[in-house]
N, C-alpha and C. Protein backbone atom coordinates (compact mmCIF):
# COMPACT_ATOMS: atom_id res chain seq x y z
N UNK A 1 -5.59 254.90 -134.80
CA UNK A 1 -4.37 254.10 -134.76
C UNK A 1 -4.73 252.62 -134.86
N UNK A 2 -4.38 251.71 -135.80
CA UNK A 2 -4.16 250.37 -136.11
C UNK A 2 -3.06 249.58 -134.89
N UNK A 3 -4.06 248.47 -134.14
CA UNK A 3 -3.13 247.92 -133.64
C UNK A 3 -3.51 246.11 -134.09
N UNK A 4 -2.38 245.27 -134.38
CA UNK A 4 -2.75 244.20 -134.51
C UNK A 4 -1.93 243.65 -133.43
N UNK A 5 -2.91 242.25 -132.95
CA UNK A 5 -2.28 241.28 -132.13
C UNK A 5 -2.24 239.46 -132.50
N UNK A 6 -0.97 239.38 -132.70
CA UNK A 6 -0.86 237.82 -133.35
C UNK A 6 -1.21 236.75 -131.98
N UNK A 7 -1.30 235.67 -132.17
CA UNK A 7 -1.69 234.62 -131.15
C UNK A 7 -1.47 232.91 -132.07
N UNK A 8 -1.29 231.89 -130.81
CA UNK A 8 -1.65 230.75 -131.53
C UNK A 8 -0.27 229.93 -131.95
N UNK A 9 0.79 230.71 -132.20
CA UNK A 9 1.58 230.15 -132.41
C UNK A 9 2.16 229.60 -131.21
N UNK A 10 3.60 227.88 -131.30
CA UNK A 10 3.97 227.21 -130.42
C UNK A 10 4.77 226.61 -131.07
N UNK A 11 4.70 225.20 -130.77
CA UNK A 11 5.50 224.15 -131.36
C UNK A 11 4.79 223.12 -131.46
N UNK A 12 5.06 222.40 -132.77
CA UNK A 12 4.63 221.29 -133.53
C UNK A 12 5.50 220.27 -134.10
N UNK A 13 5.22 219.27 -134.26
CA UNK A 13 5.79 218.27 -134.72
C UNK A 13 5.31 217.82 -136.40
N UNK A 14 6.61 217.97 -137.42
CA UNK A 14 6.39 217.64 -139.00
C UNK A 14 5.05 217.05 -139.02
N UNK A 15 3.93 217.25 -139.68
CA UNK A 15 3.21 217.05 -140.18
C UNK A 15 1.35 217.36 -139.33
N UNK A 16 2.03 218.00 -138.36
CA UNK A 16 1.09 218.62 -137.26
C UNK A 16 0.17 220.31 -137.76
N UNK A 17 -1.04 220.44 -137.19
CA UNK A 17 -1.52 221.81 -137.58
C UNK A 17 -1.10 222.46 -136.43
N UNK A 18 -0.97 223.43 -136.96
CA UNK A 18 -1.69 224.73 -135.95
C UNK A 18 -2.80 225.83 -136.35
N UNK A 19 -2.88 226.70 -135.97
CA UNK A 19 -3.72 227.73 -136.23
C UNK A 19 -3.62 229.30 -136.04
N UNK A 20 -3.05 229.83 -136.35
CA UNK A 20 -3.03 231.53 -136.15
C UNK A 20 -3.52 232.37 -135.96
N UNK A 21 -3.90 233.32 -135.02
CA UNK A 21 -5.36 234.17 -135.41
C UNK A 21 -4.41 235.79 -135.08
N UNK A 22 -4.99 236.42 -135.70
CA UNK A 22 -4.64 238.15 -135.67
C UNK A 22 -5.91 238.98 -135.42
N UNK A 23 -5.96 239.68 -134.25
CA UNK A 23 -7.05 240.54 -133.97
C UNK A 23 -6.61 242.02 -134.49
N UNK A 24 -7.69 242.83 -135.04
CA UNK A 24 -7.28 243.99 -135.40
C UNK A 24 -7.97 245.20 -134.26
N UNK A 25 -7.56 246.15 -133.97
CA UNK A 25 -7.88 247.28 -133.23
C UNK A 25 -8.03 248.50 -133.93
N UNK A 26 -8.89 249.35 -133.88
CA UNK A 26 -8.22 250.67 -134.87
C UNK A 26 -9.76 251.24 -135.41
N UNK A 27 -9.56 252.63 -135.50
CA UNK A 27 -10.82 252.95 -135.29
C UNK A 27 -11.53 253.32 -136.88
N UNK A 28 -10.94 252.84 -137.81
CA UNK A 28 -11.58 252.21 -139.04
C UNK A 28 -11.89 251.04 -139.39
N UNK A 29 -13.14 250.47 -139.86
CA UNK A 29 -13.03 249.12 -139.89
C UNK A 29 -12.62 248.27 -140.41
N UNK A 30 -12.54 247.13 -139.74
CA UNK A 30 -11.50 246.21 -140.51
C UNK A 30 -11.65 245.64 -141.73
N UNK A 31 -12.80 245.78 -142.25
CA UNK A 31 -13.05 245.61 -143.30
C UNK A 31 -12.48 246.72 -144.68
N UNK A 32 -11.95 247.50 -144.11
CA UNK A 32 -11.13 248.37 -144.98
C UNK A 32 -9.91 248.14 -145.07
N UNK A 33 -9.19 247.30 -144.50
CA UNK A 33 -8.15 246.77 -144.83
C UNK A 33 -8.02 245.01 -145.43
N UNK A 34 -7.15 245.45 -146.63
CA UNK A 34 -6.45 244.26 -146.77
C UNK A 34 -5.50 243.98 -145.62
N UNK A 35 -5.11 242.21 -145.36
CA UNK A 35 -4.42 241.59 -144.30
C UNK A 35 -3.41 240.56 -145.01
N UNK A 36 -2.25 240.33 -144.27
CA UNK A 36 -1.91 239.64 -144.89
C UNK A 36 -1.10 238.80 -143.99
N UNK A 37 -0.33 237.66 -144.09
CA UNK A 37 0.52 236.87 -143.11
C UNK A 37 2.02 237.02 -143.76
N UNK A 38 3.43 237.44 -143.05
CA UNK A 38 4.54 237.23 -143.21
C UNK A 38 5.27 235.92 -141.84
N UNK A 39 6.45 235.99 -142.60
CA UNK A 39 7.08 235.46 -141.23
C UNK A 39 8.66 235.57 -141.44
N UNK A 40 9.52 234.98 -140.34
CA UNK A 40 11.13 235.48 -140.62
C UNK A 40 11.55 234.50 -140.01
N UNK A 41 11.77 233.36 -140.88
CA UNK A 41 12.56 232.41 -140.07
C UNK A 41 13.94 232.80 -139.75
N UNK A 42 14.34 231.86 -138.51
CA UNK A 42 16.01 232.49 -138.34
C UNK A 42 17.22 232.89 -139.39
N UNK A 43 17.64 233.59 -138.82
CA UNK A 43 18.91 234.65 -140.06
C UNK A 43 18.40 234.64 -141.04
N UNK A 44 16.96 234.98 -141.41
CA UNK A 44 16.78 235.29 -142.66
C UNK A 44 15.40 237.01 -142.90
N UNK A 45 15.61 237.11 -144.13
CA UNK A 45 14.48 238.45 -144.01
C UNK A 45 13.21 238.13 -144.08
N UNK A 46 12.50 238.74 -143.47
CA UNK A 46 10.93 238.50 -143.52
C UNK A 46 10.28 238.45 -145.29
N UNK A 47 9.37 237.28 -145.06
CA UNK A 47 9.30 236.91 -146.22
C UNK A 47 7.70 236.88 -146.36
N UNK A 48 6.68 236.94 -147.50
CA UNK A 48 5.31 236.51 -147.35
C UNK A 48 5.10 234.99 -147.36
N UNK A 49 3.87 235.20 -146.90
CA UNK A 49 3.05 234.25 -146.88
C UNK A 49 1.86 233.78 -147.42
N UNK A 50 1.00 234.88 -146.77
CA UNK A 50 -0.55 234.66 -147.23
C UNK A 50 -1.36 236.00 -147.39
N UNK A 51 -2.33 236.10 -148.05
CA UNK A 51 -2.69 237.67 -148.13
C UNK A 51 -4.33 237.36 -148.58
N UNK A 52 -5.16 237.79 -147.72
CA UNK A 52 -6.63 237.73 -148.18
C UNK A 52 -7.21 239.33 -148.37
N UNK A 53 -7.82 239.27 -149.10
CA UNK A 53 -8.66 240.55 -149.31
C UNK A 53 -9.81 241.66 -148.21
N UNK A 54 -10.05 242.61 -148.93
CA UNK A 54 -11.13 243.00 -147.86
C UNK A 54 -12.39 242.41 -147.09
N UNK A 55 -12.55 241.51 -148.34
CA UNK A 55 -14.26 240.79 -147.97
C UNK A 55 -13.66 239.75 -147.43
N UNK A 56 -12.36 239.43 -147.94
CA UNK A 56 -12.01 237.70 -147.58
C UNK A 56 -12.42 236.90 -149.06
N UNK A 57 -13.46 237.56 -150.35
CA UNK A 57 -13.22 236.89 -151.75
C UNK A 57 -11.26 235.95 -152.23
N UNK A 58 -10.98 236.98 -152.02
CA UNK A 58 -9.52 236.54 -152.44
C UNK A 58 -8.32 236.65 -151.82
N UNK A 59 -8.14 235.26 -152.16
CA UNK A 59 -6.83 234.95 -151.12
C UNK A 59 -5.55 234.81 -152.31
N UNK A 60 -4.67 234.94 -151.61
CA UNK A 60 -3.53 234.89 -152.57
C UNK A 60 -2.12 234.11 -151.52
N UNK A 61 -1.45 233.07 -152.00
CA UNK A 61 -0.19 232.19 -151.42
C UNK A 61 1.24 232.09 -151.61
N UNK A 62 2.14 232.18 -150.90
CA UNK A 62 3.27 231.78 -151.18
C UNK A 62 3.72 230.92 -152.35
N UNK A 63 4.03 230.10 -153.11
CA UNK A 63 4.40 228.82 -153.51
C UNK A 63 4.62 227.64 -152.40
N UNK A 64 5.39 227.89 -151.18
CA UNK A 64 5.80 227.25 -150.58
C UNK A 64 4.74 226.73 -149.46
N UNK A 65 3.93 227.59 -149.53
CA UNK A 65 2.67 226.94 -148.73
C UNK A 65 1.30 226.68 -149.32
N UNK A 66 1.35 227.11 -150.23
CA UNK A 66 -0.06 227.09 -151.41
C UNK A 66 -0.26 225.31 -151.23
N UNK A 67 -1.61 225.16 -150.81
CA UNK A 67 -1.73 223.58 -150.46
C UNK A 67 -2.03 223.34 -148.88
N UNK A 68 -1.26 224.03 -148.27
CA UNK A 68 -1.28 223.26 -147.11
C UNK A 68 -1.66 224.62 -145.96
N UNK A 69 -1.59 225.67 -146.58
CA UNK A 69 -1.76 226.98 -145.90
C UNK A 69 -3.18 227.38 -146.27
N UNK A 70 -4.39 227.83 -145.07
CA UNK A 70 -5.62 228.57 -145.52
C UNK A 70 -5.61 230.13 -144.71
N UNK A 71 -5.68 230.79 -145.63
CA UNK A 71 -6.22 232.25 -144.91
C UNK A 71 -7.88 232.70 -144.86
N UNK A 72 -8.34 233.26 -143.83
CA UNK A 72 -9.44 233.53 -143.84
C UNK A 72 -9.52 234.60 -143.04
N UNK A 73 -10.87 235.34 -142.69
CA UNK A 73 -11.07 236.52 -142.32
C UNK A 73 -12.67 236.68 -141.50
N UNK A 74 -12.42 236.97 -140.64
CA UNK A 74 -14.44 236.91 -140.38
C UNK A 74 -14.54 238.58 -139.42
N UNK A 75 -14.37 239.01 -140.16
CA UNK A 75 -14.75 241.05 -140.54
C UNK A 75 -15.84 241.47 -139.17
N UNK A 76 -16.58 240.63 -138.78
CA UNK A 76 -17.76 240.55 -137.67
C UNK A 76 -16.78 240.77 -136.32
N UNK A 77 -15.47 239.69 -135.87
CA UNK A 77 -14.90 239.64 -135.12
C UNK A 77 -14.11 240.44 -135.10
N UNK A 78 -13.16 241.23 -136.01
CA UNK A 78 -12.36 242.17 -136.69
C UNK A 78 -11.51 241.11 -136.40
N UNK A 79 -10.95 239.46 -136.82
CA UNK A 79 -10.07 239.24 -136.67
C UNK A 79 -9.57 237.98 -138.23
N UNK A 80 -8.70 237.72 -137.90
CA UNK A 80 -8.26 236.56 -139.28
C UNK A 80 -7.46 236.13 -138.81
N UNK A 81 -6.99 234.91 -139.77
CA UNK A 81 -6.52 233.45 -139.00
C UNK A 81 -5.57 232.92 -140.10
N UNK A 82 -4.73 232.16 -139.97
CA UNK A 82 -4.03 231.13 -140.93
C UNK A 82 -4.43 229.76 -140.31
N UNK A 83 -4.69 228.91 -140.81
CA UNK A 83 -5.01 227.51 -140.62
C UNK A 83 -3.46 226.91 -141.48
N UNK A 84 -2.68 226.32 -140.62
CA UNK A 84 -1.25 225.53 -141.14
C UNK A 84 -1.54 224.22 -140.62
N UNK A 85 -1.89 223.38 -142.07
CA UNK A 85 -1.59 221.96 -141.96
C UNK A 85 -0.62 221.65 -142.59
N UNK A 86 -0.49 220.11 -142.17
CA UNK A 86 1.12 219.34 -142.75
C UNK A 86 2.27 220.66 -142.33
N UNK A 87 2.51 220.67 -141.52
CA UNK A 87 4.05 221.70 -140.99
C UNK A 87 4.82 220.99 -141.30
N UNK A 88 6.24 221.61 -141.85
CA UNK A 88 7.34 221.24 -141.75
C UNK A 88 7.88 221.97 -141.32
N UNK A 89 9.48 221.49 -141.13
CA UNK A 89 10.34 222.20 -140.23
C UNK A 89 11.00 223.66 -140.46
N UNK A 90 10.83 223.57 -142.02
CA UNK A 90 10.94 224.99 -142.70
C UNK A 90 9.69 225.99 -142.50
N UNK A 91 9.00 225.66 -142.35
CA UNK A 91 7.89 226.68 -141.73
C UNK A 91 8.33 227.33 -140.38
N UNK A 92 9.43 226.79 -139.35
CA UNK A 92 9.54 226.99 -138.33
C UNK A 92 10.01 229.05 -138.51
N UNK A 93 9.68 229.29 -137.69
CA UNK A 93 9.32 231.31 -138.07
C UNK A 93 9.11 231.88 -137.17
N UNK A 94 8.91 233.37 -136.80
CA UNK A 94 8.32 234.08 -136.53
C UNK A 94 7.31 234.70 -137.71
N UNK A 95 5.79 234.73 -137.17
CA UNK A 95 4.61 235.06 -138.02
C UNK A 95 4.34 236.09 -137.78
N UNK A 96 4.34 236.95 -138.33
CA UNK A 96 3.38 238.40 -138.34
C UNK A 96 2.17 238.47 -139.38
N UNK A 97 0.99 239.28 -138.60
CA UNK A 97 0.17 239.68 -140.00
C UNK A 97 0.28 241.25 -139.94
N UNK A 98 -0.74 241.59 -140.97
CA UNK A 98 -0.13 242.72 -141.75
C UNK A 98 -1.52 243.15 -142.04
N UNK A 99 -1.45 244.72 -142.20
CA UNK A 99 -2.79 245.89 -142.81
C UNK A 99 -2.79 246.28 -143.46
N UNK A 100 -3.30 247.07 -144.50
CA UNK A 100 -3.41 247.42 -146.01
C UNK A 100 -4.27 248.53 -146.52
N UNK A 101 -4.37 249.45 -146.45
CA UNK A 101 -5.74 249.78 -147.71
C UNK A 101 -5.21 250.01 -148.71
N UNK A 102 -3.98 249.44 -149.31
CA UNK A 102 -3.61 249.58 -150.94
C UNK A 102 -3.64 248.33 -151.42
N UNK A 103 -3.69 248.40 -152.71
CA UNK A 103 -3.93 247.39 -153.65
C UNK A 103 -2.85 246.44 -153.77
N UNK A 104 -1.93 247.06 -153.67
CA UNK A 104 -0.72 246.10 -153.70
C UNK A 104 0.01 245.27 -152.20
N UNK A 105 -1.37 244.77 -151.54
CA UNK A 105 -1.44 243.36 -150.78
C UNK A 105 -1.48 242.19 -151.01
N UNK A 106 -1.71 242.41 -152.68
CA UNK A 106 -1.71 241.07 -153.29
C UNK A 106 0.10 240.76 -153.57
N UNK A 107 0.42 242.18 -153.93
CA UNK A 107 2.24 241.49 -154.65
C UNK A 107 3.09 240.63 -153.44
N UNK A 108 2.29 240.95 -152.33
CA UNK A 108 3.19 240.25 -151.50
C UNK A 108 4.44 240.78 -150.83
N UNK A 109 4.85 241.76 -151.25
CA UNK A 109 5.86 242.92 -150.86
C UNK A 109 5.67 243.44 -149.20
N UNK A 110 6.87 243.27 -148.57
CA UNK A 110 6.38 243.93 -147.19
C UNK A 110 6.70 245.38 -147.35
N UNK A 111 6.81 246.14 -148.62
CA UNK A 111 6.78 247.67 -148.27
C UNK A 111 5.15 247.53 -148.82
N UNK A 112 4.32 246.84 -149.15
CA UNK A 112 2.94 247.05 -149.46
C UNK A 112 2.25 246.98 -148.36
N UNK A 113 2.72 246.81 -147.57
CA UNK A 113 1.94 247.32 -146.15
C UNK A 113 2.17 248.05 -145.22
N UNK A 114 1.25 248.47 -144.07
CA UNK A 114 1.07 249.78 -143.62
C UNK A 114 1.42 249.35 -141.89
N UNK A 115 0.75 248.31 -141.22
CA UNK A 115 0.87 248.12 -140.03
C UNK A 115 1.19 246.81 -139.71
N UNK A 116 1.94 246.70 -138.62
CA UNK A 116 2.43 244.95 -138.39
C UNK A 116 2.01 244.86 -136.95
N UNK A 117 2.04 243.60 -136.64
CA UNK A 117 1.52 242.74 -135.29
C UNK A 117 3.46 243.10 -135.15
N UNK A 118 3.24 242.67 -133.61
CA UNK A 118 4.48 241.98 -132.93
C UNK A 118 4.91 240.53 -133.20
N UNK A 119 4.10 239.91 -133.59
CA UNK A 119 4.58 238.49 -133.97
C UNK A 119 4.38 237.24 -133.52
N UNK A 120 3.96 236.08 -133.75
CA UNK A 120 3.86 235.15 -133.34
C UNK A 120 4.89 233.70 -133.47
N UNK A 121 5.55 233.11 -132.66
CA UNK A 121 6.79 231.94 -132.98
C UNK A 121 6.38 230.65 -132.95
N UNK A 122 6.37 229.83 -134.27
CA UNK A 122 5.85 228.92 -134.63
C UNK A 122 7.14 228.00 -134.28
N UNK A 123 7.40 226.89 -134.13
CA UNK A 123 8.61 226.09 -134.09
C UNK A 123 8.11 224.52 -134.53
N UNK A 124 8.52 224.30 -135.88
CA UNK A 124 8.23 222.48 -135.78
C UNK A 124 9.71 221.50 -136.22
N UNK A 125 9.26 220.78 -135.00
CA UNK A 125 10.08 219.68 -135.04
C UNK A 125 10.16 218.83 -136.04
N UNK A 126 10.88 217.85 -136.62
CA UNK A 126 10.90 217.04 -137.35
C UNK A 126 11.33 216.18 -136.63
């Protein structure tokens, strides 16, 4: 059984970082899954974000954060991270990451994945 746990998220002020991290649990390794980051800002549907690969070679971005959003992965810890610089207030969300062993973690689709965190709540001020 796959369990993920989000962390890290709070509140920030426009143009502030934060940092995200997702630990994975589960008795295959994490290196067999693709990961990926969603989030759901208020009254709206969960949307992607960020999506890195098995090794962590390839990352793939939103539009809306491509620039200012880094995903990474360090497979040793079984855990991965979003690094969010320059926040704005539209980033403000609930973050989830996400598990994979199919290929289509790159489309960005949340039926392309298999397991979700509970979530993490980012909030930035302007």
């Amino acid at each position: 059984q796959v369990q993920l746990g989000e962390s890290g998220g709070g509140l920030a002020q426009a143009g502030e970082s934060l940092r995200l991290s997702c630990v994975y649990s589960g008795r295959i390794s994490f290196g067999s899954y693709a990961m990926g980051w969603f989030r759901q800002p208020p009254g709206k549907e969960r949307e992607f974000v960020a999506a890195i690969s098995w090794s962590g070679a390839s990352q793939f971005y939103a539009g809306s954060v491509e620039g200012r959003f880094t995903v990474s992965r360090d497979n040793s810890k079984n855990e991965m991270y979003l690094q969010m610089d320059n926040l704005k207030p539209e980033d403000t969300a609930l973050y989830y990451c996400a598990a994979t062993q199919r290929a289509a973690y790159k489309t960005g689709a949340v039926s392309g994945y298999d397991y979700w965190g509970q979530g993490t709540q980012v909030f930035v001020s302007s």
